[in-house]
PDB file of N, CA and C in Angstrom:
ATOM      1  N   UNK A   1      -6.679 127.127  23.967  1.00  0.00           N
ATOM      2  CA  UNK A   1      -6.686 127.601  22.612  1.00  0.00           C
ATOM      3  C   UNK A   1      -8.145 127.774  22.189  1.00  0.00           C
ATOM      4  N   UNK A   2      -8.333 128.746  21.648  1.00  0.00           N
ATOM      5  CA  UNK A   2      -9.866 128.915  20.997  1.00  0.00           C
ATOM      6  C   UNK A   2     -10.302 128.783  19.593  1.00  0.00           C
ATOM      7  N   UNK A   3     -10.997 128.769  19.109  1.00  0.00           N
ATOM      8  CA  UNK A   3     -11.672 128.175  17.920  1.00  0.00           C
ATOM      9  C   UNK A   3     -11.217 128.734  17.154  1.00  0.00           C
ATOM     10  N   UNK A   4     -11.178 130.305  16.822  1.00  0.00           N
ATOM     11  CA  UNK A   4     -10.224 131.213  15.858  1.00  0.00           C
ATOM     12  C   UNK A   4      -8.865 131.544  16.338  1.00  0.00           C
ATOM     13  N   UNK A   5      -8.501 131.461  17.090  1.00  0.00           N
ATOM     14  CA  UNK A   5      -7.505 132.534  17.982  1.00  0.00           C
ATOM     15  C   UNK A   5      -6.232 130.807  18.148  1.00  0.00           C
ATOM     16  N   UNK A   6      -5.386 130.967  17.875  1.00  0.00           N
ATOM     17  CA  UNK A   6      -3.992 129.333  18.373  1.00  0.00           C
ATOM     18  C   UNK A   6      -3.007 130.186  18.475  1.00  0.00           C
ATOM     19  N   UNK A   7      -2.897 129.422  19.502  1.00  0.00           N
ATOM     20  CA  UNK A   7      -1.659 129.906  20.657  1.00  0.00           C
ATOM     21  C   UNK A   7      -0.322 128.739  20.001  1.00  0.00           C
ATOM     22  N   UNK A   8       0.573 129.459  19.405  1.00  0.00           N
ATOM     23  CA  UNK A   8       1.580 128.772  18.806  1.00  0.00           C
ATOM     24  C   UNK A   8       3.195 129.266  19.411  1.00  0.00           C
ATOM     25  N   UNK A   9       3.958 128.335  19.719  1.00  0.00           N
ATOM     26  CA  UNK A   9       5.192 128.237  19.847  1.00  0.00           C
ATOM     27  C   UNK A   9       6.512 128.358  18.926  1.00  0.00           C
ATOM     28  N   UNK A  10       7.482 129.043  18.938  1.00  0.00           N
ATOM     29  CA  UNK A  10       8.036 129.102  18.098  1.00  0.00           C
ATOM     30  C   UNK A  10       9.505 129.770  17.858  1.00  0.00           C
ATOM     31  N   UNK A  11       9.878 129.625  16.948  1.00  0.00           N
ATOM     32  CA  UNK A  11      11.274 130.173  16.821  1.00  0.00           C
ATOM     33  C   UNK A  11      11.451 130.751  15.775  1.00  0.00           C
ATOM     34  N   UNK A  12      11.875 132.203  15.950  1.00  0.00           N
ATOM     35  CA  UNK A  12      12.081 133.151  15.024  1.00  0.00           C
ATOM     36  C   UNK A  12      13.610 134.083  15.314  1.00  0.00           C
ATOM     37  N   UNK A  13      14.390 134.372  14.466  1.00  0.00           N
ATOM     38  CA  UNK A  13      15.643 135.167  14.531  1.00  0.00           C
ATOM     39  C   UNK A  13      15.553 136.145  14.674  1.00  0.00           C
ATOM     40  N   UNK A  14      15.927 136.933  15.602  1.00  0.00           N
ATOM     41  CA  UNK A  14      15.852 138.608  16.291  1.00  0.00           C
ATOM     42  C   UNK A  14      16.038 139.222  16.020  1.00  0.00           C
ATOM     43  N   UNK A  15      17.133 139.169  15.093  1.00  0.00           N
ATOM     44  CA  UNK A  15      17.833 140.096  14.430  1.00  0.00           C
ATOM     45  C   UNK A  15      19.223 139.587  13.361  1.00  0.00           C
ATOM     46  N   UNK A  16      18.772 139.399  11.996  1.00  0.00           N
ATOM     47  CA  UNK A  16      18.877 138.674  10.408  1.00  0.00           C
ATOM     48  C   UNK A  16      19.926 139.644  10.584  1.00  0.00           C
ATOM     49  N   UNK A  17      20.813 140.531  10.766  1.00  0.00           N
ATOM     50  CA  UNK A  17      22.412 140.935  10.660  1.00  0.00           C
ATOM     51  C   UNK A  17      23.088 140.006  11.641  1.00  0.00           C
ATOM     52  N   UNK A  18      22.259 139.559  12.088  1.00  0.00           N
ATOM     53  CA  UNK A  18      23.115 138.672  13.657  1.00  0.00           C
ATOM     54  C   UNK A  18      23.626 137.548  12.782  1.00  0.00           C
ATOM     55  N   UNK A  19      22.974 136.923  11.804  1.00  0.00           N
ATOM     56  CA  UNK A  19      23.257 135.667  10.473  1.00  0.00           C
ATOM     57  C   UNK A  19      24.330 135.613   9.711  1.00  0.00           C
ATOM     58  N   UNK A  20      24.283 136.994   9.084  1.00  0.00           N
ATOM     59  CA  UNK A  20      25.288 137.450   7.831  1.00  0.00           C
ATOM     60  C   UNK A  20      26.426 137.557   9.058  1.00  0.00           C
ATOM     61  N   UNK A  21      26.659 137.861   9.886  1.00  0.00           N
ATOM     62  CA  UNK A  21      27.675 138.492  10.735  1.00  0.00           C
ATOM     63  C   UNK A  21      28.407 137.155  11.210  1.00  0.00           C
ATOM     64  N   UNK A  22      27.621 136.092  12.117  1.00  0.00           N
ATOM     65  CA  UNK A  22      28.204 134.664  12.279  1.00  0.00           C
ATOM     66  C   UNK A  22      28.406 133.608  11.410  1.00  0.00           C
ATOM     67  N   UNK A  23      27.882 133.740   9.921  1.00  0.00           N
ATOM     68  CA  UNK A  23      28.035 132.547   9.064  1.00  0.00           C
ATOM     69  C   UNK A  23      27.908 133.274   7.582  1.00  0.00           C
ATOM     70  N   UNK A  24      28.909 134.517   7.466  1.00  0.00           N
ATOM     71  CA  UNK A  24      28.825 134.975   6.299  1.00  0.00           C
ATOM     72  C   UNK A  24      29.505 134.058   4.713  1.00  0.00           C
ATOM     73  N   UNK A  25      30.064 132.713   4.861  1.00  0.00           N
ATOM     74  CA  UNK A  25      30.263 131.639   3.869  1.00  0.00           C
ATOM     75  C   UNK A  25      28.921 131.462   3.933  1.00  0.00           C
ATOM     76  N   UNK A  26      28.256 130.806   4.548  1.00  0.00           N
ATOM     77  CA  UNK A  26      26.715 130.451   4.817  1.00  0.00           C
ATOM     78  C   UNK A  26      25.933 130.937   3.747  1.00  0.00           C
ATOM     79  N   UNK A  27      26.129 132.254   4.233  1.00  0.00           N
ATOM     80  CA  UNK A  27      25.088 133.386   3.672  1.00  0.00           C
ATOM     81  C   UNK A  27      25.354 133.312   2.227  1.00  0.00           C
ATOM     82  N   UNK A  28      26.498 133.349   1.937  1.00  0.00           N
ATOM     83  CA  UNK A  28      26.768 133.725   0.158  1.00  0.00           C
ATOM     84  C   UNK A  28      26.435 132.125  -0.243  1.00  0.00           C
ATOM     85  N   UNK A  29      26.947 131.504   0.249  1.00  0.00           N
ATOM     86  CA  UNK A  29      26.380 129.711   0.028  1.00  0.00           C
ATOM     87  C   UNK A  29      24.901 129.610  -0.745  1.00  0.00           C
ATOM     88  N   UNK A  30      24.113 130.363   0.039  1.00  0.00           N
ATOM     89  CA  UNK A  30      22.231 130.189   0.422  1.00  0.00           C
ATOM     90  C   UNK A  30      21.991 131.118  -0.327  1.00  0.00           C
ATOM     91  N   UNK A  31      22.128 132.294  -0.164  1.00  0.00           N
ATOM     92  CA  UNK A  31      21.914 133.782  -1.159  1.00  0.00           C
ATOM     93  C   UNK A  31      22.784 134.346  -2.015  1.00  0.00           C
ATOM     94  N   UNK A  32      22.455 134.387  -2.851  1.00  0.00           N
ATOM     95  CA  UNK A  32      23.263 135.665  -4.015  1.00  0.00           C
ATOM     96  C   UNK A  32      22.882 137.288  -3.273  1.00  0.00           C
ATOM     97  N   UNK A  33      21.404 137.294  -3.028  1.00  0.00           N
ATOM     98  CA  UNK A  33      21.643 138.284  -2.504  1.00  0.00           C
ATOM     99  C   UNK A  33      20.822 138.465  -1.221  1.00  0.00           C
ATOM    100  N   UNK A  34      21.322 138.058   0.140  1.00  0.00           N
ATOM    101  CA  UNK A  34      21.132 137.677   1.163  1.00  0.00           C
ATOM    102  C   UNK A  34      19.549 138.565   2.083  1.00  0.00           C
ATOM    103  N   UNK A  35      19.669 139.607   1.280  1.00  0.00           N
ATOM    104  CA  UNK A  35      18.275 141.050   2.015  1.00  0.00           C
ATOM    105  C   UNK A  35      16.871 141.125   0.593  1.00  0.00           C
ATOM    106  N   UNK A  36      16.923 139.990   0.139  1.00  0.00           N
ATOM    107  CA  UNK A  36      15.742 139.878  -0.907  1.00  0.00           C
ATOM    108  C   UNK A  36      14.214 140.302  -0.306  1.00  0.00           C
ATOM    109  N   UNK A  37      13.603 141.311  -0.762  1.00  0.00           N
ATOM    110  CA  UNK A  37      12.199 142.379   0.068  1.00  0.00           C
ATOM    111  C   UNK A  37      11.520 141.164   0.456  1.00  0.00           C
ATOM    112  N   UNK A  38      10.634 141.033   2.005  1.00  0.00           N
ATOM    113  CA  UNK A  38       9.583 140.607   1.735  1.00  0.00           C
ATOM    114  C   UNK A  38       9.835 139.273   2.431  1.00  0.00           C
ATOM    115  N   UNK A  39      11.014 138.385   2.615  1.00  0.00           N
ATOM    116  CA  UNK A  39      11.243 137.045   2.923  1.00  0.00           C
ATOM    117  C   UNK A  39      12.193 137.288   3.991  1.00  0.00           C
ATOM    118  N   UNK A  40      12.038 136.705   4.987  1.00  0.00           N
ATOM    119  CA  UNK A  40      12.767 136.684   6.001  1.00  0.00           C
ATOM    120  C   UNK A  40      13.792 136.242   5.657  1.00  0.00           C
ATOM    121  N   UNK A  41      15.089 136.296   6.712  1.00  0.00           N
ATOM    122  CA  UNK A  41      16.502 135.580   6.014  1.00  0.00           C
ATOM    123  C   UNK A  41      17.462 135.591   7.445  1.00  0.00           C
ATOM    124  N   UNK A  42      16.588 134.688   8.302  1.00  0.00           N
ATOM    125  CA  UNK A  42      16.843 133.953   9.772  1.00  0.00           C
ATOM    126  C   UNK A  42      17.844 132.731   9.274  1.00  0.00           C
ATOM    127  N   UNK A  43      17.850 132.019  10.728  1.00  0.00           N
ATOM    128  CA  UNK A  43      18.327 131.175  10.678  1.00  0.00           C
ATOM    129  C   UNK A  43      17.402 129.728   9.980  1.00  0.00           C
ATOM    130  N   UNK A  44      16.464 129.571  10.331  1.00  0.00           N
ATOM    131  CA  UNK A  44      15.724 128.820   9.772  1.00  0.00           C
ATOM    132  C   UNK A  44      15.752 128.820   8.342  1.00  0.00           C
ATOM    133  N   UNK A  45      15.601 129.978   7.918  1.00  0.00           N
ATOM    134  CA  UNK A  45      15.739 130.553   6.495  1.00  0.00           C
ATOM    135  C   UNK A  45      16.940 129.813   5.855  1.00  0.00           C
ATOM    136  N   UNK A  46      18.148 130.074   6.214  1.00  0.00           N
ATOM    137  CA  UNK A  46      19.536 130.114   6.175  1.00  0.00           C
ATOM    138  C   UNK A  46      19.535 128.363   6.137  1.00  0.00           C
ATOM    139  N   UNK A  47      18.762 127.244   6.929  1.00  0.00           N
ATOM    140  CA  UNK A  47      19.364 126.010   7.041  1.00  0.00           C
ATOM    141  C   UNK A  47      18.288 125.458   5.768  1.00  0.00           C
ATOM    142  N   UNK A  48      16.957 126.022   5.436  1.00  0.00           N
ATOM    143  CA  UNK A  48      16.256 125.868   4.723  1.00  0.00           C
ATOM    144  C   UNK A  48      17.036 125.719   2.981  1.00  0.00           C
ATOM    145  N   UNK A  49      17.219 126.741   3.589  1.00  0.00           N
ATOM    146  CA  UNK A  49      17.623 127.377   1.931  1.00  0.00           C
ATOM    147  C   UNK A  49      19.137 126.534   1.118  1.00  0.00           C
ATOM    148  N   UNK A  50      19.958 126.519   2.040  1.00  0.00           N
ATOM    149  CA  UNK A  50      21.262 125.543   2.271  1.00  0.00           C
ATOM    150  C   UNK A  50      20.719 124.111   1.732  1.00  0.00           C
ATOM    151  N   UNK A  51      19.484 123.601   2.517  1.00  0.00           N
ATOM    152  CA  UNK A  51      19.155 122.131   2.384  1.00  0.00           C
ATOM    153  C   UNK A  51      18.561 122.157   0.730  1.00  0.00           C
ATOM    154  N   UNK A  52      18.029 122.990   0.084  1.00  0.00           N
ATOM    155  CA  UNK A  52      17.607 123.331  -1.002  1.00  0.00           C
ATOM    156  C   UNK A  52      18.411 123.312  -2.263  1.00  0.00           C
ATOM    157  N   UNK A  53      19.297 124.021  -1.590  1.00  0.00           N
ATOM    158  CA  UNK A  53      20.432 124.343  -2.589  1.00  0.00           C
ATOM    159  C   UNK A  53      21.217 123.129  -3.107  1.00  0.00           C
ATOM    160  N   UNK A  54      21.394 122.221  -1.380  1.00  0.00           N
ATOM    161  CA  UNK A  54      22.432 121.175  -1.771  1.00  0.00           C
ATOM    162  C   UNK A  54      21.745 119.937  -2.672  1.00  0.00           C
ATOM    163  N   UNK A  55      20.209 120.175  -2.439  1.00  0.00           N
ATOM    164  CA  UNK A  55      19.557 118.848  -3.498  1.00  0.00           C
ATOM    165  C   UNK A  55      19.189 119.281  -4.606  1.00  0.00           C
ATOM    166  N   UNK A  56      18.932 120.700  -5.066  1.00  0.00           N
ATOM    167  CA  UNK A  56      19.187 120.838  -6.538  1.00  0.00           C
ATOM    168  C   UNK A  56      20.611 121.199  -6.779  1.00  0.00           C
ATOM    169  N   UNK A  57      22.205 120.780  -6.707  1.00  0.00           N
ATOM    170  CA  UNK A  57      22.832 120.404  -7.113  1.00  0.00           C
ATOM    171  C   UNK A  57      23.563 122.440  -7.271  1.00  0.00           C
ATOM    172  N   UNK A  58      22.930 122.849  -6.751  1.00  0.00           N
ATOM    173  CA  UNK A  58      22.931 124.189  -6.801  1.00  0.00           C
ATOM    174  C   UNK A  58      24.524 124.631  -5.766  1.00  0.00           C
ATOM    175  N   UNK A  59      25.333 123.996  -5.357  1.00  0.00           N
ATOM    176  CA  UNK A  59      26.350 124.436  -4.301  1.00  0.00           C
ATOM    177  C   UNK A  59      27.183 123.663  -5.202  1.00  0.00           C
ATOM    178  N   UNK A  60      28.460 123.797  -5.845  1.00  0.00           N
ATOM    179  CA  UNK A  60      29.737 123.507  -6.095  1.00  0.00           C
ATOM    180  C   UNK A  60      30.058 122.056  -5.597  1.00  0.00           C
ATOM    181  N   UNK A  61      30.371 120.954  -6.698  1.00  0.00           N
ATOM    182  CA  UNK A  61      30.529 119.870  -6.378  1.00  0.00           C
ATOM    183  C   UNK A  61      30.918 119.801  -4.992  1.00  0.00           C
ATOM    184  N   UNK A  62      32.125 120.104  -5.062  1.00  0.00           N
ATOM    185  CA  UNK A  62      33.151 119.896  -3.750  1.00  0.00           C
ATOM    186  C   UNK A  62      33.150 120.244  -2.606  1.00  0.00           C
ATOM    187  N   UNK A  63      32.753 121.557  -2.845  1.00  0.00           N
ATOM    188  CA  UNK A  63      32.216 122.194  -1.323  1.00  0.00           C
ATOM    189  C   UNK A  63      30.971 121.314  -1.142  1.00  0.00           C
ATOM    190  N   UNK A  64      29.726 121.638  -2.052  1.00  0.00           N
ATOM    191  CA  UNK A  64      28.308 120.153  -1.571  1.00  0.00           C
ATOM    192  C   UNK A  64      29.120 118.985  -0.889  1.00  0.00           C
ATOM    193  N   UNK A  65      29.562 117.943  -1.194  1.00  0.00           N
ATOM    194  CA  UNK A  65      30.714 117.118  -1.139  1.00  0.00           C
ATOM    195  C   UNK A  65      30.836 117.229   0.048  1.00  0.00           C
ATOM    196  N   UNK A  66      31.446 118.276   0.569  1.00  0.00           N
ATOM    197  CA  UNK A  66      32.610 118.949   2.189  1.00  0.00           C
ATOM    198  C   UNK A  66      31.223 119.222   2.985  1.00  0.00           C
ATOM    199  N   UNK A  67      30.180 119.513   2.939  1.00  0.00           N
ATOM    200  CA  UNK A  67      29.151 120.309   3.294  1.00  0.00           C
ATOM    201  C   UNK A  67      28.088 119.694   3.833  1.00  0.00           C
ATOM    202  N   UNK A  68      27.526 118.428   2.686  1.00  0.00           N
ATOM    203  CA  UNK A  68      26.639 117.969   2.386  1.00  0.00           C
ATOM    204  C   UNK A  68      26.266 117.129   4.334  1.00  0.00           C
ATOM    205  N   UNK A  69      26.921 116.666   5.039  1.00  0.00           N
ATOM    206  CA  UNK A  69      26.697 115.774   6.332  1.00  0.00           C
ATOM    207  C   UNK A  69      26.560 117.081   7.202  1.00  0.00           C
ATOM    208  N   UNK A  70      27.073 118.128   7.117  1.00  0.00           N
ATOM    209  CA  UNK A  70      26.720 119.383   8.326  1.00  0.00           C
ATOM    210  C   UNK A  70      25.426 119.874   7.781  1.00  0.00           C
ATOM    211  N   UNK A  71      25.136 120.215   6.346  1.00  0.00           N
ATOM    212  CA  UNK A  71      23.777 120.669   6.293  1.00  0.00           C
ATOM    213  C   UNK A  71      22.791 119.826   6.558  1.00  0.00           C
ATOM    214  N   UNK A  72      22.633 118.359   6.444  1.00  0.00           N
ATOM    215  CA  UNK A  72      21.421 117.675   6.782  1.00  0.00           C
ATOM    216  C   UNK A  72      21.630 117.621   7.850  1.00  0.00           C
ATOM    217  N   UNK A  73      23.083 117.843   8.723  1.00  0.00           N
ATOM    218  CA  UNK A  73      22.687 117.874  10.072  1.00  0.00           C
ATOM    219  C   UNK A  73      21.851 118.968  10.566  1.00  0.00           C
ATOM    220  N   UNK A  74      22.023 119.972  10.328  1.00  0.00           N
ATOM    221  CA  UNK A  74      21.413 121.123  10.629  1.00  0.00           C
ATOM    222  C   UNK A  74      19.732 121.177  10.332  1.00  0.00           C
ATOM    223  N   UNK A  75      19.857 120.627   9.112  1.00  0.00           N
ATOM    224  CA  UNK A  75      18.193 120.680   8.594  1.00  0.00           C
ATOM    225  C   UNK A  75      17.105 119.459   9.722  1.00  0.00           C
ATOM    226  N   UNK A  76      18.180 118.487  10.192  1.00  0.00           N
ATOM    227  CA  UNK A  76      17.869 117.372  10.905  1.00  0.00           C
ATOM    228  C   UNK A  76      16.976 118.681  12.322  1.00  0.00           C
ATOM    229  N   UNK A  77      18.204 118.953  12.597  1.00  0.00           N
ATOM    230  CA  UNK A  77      18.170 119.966  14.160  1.00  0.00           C
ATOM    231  C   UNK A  77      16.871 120.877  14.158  1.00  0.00           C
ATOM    232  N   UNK A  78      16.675 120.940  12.859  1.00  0.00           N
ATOM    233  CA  UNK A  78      15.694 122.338  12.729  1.00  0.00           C
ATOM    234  C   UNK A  78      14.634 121.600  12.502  1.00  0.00           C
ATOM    235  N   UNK A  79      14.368 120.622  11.879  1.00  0.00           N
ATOM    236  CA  UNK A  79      12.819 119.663  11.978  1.00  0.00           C
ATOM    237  C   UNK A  79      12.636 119.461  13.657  1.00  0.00           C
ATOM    238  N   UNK A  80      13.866 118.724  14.177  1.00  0.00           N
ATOM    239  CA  UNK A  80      13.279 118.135  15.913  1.00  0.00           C
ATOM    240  C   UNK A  80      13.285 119.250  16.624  1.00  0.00           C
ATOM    241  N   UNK A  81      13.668 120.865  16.195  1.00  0.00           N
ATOM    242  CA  UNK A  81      13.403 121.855  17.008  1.00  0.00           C
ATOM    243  C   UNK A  81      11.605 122.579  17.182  1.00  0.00           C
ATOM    244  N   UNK A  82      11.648 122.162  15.484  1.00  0.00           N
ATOM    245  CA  UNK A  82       9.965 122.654  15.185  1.00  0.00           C
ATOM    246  C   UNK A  82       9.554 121.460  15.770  1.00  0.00           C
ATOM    247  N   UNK A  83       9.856 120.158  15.675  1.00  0.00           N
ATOM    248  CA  UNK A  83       8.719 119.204  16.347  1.00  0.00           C
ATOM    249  C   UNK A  83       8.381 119.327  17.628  1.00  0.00           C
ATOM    250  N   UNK A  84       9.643 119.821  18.936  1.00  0.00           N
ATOM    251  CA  UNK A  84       9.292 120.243  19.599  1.00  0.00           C
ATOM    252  C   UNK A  84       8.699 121.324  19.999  1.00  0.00           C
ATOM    253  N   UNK A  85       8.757 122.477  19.272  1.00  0.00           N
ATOM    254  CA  UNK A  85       8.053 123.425  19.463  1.00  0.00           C
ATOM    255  C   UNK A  85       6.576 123.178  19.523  1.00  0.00           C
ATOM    256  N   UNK A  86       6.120 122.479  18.348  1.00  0.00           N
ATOM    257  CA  UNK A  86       4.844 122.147  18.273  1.00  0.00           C
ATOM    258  C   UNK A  86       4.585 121.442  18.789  1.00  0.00           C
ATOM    259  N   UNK A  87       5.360 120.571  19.673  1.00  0.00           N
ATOM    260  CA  UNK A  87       5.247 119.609  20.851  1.00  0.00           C
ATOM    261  C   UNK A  87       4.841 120.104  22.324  1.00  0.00           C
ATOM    262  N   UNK A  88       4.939 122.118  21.821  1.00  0.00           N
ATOM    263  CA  UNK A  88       4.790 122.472  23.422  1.00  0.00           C
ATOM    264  C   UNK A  88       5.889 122.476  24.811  1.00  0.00           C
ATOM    265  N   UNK A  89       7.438 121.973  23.827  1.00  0.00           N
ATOM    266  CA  UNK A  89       8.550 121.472  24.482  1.00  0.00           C
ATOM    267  C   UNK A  89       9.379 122.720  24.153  1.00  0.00           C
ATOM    268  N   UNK A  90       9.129 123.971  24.825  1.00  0.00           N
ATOM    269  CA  UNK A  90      10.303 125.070  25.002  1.00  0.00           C
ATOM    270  C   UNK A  90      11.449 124.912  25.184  1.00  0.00           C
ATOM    271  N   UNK A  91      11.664 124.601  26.538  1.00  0.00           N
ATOM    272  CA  UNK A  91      13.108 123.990  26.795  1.00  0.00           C
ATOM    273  C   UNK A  91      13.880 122.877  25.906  1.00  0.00           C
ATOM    274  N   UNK A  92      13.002 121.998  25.434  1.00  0.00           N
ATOM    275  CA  UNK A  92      13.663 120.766  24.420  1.00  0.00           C
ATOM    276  C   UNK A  92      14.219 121.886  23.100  1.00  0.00           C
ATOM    277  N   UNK A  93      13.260 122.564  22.845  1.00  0.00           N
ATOM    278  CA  UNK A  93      13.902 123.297  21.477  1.00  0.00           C
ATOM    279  C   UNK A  93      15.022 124.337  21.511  1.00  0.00           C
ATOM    280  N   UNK A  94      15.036 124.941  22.721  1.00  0.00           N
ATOM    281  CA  UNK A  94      15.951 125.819  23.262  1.00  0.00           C
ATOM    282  C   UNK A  94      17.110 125.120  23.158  1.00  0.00           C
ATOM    283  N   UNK A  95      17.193 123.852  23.798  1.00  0.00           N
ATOM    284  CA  UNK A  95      18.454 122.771  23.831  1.00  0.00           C
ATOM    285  C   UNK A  95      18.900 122.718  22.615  1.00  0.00           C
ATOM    286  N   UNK A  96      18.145 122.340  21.605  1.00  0.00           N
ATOM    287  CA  UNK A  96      18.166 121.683  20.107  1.00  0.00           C
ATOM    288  C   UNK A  96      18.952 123.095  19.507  1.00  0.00           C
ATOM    289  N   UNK A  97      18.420 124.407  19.644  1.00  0.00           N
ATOM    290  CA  UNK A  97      19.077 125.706  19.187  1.00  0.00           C
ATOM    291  C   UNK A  97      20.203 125.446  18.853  1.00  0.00           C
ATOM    292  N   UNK A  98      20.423 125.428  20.092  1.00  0.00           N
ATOM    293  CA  UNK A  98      21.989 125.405  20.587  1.00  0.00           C
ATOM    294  C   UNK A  98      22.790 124.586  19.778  1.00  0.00           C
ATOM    295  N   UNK A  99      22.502 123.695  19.594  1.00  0.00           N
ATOM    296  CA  UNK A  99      23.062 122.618  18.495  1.00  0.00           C
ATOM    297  C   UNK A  99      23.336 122.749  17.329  1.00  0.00           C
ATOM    298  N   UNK A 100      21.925 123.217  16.932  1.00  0.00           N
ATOM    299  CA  UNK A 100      21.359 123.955  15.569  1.00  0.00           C
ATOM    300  C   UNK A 100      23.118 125.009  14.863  1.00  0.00           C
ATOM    301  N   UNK A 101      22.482 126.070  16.029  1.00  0.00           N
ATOM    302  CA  UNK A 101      24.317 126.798  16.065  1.00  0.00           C
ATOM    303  C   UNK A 101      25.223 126.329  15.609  1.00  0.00           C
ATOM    304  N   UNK A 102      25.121 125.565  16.451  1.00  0.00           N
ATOM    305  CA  UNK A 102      26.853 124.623  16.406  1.00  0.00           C
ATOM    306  C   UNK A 102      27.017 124.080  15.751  1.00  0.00           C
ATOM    307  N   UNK A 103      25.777 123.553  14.975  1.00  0.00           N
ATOM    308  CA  UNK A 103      26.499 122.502  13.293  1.00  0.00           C
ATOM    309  C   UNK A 103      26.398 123.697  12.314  1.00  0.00           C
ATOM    310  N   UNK A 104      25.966 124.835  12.548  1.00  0.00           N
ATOM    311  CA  UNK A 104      25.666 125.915  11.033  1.00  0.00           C
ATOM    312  C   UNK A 104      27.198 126.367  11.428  1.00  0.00           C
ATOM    313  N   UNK A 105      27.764 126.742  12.706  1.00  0.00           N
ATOM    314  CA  UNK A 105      29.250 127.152  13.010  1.00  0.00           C
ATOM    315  C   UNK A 105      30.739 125.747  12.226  1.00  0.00           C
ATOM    316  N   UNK A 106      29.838 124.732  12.250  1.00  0.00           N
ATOM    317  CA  UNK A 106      30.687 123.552  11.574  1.00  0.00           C
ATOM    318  C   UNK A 106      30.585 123.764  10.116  1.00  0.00           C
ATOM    319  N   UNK A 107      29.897 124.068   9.751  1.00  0.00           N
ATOM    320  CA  UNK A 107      29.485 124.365   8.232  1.00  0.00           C
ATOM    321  C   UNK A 107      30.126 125.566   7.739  1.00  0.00           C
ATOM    322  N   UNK A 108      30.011 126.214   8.571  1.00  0.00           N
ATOM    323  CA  UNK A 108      30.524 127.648   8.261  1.00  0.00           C
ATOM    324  C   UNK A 108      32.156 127.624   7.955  1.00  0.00           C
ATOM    325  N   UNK A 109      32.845 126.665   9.132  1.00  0.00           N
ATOM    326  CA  UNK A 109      33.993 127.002   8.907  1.00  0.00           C
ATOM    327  C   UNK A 109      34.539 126.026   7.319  1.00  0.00           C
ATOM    328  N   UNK A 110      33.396 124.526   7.052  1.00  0.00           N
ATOM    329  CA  UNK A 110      33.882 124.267   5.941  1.00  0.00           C
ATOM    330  C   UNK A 110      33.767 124.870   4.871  1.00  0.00           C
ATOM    331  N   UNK A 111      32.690 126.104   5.028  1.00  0.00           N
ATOM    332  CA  UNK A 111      32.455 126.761   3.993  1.00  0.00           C
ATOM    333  C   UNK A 111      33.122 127.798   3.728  1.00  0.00           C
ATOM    334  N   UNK A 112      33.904 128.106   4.940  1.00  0.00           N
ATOM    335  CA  UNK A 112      34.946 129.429   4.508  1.00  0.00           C
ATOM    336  C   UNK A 112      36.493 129.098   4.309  1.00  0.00           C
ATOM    337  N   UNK A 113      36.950 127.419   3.625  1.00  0.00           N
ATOM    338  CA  UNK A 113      37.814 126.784   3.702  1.00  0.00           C
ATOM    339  C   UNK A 113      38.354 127.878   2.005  1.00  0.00           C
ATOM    340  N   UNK A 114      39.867 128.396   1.899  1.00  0.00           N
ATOM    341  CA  UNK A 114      39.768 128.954   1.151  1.00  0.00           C
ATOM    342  C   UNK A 114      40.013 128.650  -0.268  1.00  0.00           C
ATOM    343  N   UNK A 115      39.470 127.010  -0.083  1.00  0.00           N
ATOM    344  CA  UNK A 115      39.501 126.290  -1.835  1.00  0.00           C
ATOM    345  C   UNK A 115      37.931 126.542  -1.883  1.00  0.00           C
ATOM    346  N   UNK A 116      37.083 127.003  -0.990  1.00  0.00           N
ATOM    347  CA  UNK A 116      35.564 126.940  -1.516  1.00  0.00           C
ATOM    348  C   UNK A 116      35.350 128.060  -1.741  1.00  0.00           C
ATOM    349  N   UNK A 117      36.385 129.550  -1.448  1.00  0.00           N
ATOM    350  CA  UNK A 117      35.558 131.085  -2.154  1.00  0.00           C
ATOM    351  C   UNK A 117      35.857 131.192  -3.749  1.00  0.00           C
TER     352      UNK A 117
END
């Protein structure tokens, strides 16, 4: 790494229709209006914004309530994914992804339970 120039690791979403398309409860959950100019609206985005929502009180008692243990799981997944990243641990975060997924796919389905639309 050089004095101006850092060589950084990282995780970024490829393609933000790939989001709305697998966790569209998610999406309306986190955004009113999900393509706001200017701000990305990844997955990171998506567990960020969720974890935000649920501590200013901002998500519907009940669904927060139903919700609240899959989103800190997720927000959990997405800190030890960046720690590894910045750890230089590709493969560890790649693993962690995967997970990542799989609790926003747990969330998703409590969020598309049809007492929460």
């Amino acid at each position: 790494m050089g004095n101006v120039l850092q060589i950084r690791v990282m995780a970024r979403t490829y393609d933000e229709a790939e989001v709305e398309k697998k966790w569209p409860y998610l999406v309306e959950t986190a955004w009113e209006e999900p393509h706001v100019e200017g701000r990305p609206h990844g997955v990171v985005e998506l567990v960020e914004d969720l974890k935000d929502r649920l501590e200013l009180g901002m998500i519907p008692d009940e669904k927060a309530e139903a919700m609240a243990d899959s989103i800190r799981k997720a927000f959990d997944l997405k800190l030890r994914m960046e720690k590894a990243l910045g750890d230089w641990k590709a493969s560890e975060a790649n693993t962690i992804s995967y997970d990542l997924e799989d609790e926003l796919s747990v969330a998703e389905k409590i969020a598309s339970k049809r007492k929460f639309r």
